[in-house]
Protein backbone atom coordinates (compact mmCIF):
# COMPACT_ATOMS: atom_id res chain seq x y z
CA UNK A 1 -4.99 88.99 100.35
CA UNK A 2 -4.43 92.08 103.19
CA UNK A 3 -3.71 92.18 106.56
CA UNK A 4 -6.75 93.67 108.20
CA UNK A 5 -5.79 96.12 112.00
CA UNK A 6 -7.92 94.87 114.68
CA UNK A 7 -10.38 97.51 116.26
CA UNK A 8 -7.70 98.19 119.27
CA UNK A 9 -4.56 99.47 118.12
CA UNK A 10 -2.53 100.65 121.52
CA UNK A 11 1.03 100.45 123.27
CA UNK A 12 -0.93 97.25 125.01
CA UNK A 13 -0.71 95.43 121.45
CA UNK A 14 1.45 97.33 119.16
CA UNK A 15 4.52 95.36 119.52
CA UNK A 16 2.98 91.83 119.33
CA UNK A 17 0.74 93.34 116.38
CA UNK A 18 3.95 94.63 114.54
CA UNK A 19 5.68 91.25 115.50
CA UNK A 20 2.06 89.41 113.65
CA UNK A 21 2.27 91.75 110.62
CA UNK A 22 6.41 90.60 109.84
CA UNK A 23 5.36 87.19 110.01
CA UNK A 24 3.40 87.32 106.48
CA UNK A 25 4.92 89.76 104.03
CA UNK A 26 2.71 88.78 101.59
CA UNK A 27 -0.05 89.54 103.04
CA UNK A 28 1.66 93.15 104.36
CA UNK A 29 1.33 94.71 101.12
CA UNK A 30 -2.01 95.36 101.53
CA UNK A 31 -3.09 96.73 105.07
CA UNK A 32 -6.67 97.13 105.69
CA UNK A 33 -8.26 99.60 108.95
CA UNK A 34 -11.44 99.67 107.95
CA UNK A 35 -11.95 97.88 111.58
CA UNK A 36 -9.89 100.23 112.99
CA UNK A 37 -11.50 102.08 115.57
CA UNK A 38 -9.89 102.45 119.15
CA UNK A 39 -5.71 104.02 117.95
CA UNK A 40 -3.65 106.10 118.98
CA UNK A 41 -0.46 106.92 117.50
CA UNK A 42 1.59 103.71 117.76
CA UNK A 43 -0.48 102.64 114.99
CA UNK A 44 1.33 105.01 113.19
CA UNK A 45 4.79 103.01 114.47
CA UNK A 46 3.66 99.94 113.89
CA UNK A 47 2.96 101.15 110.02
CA UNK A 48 6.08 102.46 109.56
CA UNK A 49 8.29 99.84 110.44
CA UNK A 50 6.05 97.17 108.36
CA UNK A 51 6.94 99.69 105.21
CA UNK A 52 10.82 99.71 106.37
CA UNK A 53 10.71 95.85 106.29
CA UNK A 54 8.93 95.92 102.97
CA UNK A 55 11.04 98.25 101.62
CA UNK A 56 13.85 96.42 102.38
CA UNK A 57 13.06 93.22 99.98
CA UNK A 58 11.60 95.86 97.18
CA UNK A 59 7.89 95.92 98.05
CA UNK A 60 5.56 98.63 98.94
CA UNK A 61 2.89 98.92 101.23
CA UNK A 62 -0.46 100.14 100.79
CA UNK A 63 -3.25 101.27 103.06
CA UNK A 64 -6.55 100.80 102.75
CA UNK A 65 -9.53 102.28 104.73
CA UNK A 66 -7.66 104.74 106.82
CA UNK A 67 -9.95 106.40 109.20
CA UNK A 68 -9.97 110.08 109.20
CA UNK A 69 -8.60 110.11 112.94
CA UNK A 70 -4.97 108.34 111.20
CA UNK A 71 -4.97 110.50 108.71
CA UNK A 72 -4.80 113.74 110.89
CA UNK A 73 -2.50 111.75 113.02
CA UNK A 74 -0.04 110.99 110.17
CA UNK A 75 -0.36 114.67 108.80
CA UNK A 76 0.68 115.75 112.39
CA UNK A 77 3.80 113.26 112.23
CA UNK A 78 4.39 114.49 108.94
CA UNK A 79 4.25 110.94 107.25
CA UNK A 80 0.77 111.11 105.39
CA UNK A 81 2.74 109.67 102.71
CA UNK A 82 2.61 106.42 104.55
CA UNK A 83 -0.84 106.58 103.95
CA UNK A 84 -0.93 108.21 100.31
CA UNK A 85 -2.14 111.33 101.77
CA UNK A 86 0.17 113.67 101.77
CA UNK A 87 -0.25 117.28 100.46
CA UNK A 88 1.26 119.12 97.99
């Protein structure tokens, strides 16, 4: 099972999105954007505090379907590990 983003990932819904996501570790583990669409970069927030929270009882997280647009974002924020991107 993974939690899929919506289309609309803003500041208008980033908190009650992050807030959604802790309810279901589980189903964190795997987070699918393939609907991903309209972002900016409190996607990117959101992300990393679901991986803090995972981290923190011993799982990982693990991104599926990044768009290209998040993964220039997280190379600019220097954390396109988060998204298994990162270069050498």
């Amino acid at each position: 099972m993974a939690y899929s983003l919506p289309t609309t990932v803003t500041q208008q819904n980033a908190v009650a999105l992050e807030a959604d996501g802790l309810r279901d570790l589980a189903a964190l583990e795997t987070v699918d954007c393939a609907a991903l669409v309209d972002f900016d970069s409190t996607v990117l927030a959101v992300l990393i505090a679901w991986q803090k929270k995972l981290r923190s009882v011993g799982r990982t997280l693990i991104i599926r379907n990044p768009p290209q647009k998040l993964q220039v974002l997280a190379q600019v924020y220097g954390v396109a590990e988060l998204l298994g991107t990162a270069s050498a």
